[in-house]
N, C-alpha and C. Protein backbone atom coordinates (compact mmCIF):
# COMPACT_ATOMS: atom_id res chain seq x y z
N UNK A 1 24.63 -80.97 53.64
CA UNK A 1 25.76 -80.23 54.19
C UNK A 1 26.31 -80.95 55.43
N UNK A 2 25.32 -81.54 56.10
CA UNK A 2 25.64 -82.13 57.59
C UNK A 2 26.75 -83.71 56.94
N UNK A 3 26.61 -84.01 55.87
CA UNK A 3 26.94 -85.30 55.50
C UNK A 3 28.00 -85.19 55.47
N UNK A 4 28.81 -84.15 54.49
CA UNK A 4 29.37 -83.58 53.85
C UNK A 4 30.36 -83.07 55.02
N UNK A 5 30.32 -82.51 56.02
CA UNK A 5 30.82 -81.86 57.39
C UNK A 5 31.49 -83.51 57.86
N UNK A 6 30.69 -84.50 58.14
CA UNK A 6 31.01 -85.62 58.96
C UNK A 6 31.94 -86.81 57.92
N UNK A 7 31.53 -86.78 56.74
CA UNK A 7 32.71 -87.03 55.75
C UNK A 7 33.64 -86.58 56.03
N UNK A 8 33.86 -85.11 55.99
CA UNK A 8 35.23 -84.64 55.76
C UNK A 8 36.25 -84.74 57.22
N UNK A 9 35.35 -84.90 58.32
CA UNK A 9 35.90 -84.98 59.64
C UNK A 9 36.50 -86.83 59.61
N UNK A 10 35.76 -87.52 59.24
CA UNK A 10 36.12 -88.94 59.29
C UNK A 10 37.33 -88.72 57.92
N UNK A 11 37.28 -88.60 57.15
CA UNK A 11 38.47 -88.36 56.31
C UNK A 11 39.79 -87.93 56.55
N UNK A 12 39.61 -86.44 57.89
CA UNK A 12 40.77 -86.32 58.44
C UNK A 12 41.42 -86.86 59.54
N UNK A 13 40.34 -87.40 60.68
CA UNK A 13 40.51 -88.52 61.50
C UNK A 13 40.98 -89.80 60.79
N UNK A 14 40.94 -90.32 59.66
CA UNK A 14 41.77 -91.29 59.07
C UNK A 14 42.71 -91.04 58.84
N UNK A 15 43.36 -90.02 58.02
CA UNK A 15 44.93 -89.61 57.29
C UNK A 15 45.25 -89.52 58.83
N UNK A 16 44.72 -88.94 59.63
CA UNK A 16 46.02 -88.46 60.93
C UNK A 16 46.14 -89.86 61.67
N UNK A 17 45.35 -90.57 61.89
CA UNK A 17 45.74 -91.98 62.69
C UNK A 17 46.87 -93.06 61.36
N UNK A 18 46.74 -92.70 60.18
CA UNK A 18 47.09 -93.07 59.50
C UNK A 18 48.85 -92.96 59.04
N UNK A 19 48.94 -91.98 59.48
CA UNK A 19 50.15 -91.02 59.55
C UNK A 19 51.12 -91.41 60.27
N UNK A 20 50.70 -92.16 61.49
CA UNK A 20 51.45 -92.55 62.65
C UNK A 20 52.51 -93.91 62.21
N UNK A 21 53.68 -93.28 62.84
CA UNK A 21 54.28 -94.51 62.03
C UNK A 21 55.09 -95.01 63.77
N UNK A 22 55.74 -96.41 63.42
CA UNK A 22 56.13 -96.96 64.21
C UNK A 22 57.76 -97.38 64.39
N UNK A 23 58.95 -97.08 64.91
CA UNK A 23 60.30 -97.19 64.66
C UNK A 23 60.67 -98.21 65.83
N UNK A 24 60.87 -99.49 65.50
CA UNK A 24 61.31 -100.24 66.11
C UNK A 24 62.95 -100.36 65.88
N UNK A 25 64.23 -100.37 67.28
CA UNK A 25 65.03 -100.59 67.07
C UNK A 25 65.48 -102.05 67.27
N UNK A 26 66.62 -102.50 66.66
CA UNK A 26 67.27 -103.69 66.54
C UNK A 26 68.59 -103.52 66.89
N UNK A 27 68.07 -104.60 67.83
CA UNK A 27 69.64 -104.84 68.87
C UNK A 27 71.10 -105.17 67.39
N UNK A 28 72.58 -104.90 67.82
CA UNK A 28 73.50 -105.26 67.40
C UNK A 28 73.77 -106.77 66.90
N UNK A 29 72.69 -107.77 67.99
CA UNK A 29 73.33 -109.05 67.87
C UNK A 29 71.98 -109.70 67.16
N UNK A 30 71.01 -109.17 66.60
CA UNK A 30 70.16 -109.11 65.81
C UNK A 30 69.16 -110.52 66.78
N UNK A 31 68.95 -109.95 67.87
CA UNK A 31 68.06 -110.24 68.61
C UNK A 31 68.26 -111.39 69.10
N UNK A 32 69.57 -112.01 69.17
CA UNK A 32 70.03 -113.86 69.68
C UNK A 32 69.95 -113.73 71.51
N UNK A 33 69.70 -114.50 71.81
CA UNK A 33 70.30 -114.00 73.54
C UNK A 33 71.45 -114.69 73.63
N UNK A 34 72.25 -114.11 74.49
CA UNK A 34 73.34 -113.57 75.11
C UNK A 34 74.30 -115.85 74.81
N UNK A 35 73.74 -116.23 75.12
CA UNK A 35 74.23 -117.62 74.93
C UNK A 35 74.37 -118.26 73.30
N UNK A 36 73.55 -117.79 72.77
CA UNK A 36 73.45 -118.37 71.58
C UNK A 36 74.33 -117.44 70.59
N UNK A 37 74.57 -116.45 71.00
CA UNK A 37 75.33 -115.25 70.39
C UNK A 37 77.40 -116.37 70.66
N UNK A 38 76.98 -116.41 71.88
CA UNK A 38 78.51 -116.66 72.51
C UNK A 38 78.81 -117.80 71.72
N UNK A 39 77.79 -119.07 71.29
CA UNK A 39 78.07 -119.83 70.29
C UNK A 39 78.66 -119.70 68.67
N UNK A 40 77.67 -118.33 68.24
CA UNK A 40 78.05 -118.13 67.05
C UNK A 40 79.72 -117.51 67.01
N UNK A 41 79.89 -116.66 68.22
CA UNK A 41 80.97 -116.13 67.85
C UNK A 41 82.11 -117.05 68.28
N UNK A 42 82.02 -117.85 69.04
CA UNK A 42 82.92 -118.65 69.71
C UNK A 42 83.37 -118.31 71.02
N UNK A 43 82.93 -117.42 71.85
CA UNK A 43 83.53 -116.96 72.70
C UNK A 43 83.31 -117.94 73.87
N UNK A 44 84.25 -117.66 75.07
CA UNK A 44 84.18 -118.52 76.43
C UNK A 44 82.75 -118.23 77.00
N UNK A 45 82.57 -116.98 77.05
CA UNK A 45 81.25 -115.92 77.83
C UNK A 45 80.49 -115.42 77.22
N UNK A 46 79.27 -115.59 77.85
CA UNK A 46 78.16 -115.18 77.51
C UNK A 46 77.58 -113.51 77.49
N UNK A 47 78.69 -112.91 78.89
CA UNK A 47 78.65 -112.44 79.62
C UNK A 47 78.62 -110.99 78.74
N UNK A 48 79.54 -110.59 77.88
CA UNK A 48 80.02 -109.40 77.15
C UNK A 48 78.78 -109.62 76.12
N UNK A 49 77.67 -110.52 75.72
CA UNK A 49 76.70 -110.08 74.61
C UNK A 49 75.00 -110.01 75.52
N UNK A 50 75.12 -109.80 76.48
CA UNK A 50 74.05 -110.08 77.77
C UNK A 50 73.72 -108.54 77.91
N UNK A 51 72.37 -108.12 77.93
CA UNK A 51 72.00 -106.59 77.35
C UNK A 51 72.49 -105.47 78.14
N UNK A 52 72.45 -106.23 79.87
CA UNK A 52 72.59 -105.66 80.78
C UNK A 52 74.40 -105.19 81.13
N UNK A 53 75.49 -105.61 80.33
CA UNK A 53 76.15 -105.73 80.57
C UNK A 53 77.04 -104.87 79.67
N UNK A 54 76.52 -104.82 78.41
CA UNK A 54 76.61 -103.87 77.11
C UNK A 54 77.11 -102.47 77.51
N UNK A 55 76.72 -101.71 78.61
CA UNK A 55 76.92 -100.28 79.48
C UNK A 55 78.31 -100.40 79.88
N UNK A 56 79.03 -101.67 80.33
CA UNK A 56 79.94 -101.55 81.73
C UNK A 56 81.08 -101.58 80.42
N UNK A 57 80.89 -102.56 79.23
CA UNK A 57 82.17 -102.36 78.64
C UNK A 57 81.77 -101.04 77.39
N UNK A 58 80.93 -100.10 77.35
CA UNK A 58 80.94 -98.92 76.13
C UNK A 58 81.52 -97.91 76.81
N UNK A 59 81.57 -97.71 78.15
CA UNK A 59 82.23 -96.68 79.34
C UNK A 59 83.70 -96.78 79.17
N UNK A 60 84.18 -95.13 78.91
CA UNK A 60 85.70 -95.29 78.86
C UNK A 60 85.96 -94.03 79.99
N UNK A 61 86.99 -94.15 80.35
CA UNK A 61 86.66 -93.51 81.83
C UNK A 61 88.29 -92.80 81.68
N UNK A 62 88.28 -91.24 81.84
CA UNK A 62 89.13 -90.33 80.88
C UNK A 62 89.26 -89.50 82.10
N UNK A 63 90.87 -90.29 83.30
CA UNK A 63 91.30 -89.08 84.70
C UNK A 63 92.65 -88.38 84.09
């Protein structure tokens, strides 16, 4: 019975660690940095594909 008890506990301690899943997101520019991006697209600047910078131009500002 004791076996049987510690089976079934390790059985459910597996499915639940098991269960856990993981959601990684992916950037827009499919992970290039900010220079190598400006190559593909052709642009002058680096500046508009740079992560930190992504905020200043999605802001639309509504007086």
């Amino acid at each position: 019975m004791k076996r049987i008890k510690q089976l079934g506990i390790l059985t459910l301690t597996t499915l639940l660690l098991a269960s856990c899943s993981v959601h990684v997101k992916s950037h827009k520019n499919n992970d290039l940095p900010p220079g190598q991006m400006k190559k593909v697209t052709g642009s002058k600047s680096a500046k508009p594909y740079a992560p930190g910078q992504q905020k200043k131009h999605s802001k639309k500002h509504n007086h």
